[in-house]
N, C-alpha and C. Protein backbone atom coordinates (compact mmCIF):
# COMPACT_ATOMS: atom_id res chain seq x y z
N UNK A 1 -28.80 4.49 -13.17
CA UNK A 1 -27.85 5.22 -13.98
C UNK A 1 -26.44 4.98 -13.44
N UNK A 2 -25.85 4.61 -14.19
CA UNK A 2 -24.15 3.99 -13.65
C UNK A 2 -23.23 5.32 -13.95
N UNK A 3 -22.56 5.96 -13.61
CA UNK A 3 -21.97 7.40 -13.20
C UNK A 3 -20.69 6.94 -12.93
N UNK A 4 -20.45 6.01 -12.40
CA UNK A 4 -19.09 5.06 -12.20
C UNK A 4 -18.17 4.34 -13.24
N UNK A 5 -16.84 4.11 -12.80
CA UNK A 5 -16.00 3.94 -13.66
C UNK A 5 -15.75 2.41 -13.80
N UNK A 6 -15.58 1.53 -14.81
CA UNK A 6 -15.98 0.26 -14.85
C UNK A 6 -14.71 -0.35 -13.85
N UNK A 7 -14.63 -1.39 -13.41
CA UNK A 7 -13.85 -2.21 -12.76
C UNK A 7 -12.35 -2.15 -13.49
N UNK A 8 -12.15 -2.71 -14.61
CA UNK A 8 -11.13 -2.64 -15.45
C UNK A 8 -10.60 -1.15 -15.67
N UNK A 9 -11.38 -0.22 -15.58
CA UNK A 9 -10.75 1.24 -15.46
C UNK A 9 -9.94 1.24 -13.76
N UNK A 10 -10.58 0.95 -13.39
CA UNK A 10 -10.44 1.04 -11.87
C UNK A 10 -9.32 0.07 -11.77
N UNK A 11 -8.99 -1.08 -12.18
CA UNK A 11 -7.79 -1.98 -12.02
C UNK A 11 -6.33 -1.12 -12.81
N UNK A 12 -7.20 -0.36 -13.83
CA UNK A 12 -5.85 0.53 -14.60
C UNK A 12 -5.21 1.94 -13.63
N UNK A 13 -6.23 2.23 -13.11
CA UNK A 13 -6.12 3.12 -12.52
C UNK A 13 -4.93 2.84 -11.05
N UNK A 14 -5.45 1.86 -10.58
CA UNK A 14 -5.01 1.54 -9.36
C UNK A 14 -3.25 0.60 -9.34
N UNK A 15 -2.86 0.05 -11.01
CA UNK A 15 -1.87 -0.60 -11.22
C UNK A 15 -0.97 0.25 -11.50
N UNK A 16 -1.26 1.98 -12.25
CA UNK A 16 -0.70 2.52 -12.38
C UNK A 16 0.55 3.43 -11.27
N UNK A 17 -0.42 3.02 -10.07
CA UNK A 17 0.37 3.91 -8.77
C UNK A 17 1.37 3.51 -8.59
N UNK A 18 2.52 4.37 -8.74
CA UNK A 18 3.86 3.64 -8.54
C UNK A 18 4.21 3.17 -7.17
N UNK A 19 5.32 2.23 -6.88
CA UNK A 19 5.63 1.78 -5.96
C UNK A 19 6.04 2.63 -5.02
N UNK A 20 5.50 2.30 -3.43
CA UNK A 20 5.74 3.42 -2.60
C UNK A 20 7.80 3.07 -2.22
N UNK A 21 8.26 3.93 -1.60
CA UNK A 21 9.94 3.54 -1.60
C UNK A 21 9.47 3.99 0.19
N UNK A 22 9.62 3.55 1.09
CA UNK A 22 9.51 3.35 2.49
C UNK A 22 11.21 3.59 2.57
N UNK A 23 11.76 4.62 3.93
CA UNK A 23 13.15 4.46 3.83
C UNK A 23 13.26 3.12 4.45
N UNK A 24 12.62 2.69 5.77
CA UNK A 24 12.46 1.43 5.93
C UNK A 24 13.06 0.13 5.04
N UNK A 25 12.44 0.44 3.66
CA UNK A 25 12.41 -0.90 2.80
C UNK A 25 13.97 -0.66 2.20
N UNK A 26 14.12 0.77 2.06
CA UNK A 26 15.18 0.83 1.52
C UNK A 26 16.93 0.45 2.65
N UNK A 27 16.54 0.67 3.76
CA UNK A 27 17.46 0.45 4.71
C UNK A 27 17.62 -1.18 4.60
N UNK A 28 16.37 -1.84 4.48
CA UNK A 28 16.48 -3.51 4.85
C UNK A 28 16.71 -3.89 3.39
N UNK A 29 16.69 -3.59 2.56
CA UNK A 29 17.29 -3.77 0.84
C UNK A 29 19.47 -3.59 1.07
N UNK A 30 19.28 -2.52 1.80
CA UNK A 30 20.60 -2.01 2.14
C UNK A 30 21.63 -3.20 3.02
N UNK A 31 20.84 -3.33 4.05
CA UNK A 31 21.22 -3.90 5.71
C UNK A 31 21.48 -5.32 5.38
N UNK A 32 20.22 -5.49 5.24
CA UNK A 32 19.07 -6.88 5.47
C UNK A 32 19.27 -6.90 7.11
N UNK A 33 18.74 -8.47 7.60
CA UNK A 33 18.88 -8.33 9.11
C UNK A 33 20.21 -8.72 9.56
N UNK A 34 21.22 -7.39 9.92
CA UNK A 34 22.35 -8.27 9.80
C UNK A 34 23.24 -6.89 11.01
N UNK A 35 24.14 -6.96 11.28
CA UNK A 35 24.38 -6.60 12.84
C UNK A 35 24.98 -4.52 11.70
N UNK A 36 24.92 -4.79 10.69
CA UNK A 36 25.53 -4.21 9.71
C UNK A 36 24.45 -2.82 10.18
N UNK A 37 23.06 -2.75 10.71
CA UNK A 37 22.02 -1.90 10.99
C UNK A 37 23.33 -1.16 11.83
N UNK A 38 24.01 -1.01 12.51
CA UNK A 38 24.62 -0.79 13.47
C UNK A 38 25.54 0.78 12.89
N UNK A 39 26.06 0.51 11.45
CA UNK A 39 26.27 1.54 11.01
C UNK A 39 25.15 2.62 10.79
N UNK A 40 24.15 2.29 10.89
CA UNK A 40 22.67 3.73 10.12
C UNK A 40 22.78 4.29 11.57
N UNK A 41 22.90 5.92 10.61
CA UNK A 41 22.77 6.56 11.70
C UNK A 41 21.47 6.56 12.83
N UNK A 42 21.77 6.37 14.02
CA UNK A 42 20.14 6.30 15.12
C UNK A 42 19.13 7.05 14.59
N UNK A 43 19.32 8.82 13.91
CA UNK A 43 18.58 9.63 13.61
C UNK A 43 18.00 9.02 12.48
N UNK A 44 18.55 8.75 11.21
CA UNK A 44 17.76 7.76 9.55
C UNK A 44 16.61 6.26 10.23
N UNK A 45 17.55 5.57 11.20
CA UNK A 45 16.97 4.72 11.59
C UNK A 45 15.44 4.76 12.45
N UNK A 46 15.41 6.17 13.09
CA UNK A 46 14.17 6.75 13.91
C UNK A 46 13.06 6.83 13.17
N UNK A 47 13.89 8.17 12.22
CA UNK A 47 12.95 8.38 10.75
C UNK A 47 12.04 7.56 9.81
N UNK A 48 12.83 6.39 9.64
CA UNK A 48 12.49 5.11 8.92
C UNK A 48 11.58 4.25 9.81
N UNK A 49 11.80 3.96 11.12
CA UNK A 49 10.38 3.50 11.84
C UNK A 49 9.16 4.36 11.93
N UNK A 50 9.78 5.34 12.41
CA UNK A 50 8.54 6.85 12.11
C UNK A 50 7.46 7.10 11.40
N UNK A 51 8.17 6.38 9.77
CA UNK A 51 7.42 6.65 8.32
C UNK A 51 7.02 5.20 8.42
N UNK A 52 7.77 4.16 8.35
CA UNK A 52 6.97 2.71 8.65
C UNK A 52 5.89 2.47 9.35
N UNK A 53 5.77 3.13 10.73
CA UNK A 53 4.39 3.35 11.71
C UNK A 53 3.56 4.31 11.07
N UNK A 54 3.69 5.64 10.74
CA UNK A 54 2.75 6.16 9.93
C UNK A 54 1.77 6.02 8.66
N UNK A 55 3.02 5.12 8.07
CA UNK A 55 2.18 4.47 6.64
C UNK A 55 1.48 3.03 7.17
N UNK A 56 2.00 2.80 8.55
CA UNK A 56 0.93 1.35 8.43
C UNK A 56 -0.62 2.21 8.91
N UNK A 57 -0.46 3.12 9.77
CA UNK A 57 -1.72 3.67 10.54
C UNK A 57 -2.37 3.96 9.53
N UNK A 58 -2.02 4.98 8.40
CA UNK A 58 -2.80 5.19 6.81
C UNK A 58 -3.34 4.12 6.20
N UNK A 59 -2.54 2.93 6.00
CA UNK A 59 -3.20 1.68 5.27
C UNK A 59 -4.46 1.51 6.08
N UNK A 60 -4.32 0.92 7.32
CA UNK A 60 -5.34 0.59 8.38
C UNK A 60 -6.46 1.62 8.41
N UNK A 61 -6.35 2.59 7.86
CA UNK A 61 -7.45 3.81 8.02
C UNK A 61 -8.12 3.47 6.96
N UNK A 62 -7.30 2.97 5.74
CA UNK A 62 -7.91 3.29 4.20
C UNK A 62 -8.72 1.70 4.14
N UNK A 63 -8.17 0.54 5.04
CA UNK A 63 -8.99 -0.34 5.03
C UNK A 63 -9.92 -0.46 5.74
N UNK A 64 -10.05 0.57 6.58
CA UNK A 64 -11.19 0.39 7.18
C UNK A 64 -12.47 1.49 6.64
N UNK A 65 -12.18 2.38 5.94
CA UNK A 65 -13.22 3.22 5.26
C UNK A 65 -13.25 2.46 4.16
N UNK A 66 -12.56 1.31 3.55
CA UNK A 66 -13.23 0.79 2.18
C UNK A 66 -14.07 -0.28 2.39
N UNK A 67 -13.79 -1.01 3.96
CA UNK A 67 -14.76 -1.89 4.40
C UNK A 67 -16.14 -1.28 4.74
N UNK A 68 -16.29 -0.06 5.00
CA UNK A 68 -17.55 0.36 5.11
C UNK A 68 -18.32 0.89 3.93
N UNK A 69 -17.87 0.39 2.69
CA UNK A 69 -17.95 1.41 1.47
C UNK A 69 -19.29 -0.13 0.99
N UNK A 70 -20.20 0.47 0.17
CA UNK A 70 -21.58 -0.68 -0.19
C UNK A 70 -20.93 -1.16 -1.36
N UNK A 71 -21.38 -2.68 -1.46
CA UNK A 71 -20.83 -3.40 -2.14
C UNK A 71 -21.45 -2.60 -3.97
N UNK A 72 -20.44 -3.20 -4.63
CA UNK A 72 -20.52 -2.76 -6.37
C UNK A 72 -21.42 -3.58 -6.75
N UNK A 73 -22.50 -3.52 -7.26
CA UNK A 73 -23.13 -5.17 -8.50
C UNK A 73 -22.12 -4.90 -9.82
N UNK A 74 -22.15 -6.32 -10.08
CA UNK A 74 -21.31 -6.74 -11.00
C UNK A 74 -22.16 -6.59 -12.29
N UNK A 75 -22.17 -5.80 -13.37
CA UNK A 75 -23.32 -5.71 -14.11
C UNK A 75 -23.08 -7.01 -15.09
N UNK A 76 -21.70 -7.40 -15.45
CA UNK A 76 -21.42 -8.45 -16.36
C UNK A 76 -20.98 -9.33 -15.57
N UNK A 77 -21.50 -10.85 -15.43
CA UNK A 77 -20.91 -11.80 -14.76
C UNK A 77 -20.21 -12.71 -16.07
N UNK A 78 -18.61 -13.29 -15.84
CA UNK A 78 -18.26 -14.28 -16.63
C UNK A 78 -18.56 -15.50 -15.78
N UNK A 79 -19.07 -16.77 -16.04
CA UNK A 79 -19.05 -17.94 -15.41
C UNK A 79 -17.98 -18.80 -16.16
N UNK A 80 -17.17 -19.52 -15.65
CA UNK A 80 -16.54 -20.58 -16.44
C UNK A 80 -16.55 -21.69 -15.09
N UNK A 81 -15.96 -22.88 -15.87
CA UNK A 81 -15.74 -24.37 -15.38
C UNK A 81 -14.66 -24.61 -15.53
């Protein structure tokens, strides 16, 4: 009995999540690597590694509980050449 949501739901589902905004990404959008970091305040700049180390430890958590997750069967296979 399949209770689960098809793959293509699951690709809609998962395209829909909007883009995360890291202050990080937004500082180096701002900066780039350029001596210019020099103006952010030390405190934004702390913050922004802070949330950069925390969201990598989350990713790394979430890949490692989906690596232990049992594989899906594919109920429809397409073959092409």
């Amino acid at each position: 009995m399949n209770t689960g949501i098809s793959s293509e739901k699951l690709r809609q589902c998962l395209a829909a999540i909007p883009e995360l905004e890291l202050k990080g990404t937004v500082l180096m959008r701002q900066c780039g690597f350029s001596e210019s970091t020099a103006t952010v305040p030390r405190e934004t700049l702390r913050e922004a590694v802070l949330e950069t180390i925390q969201y990598s430890n989350r990713c790394r958590s979430a890949m490692s509980r989906l690596a232990k997750l049992p594989a899906i069967p594919q109920l429809s296979m397409v073959y092409g050449l």
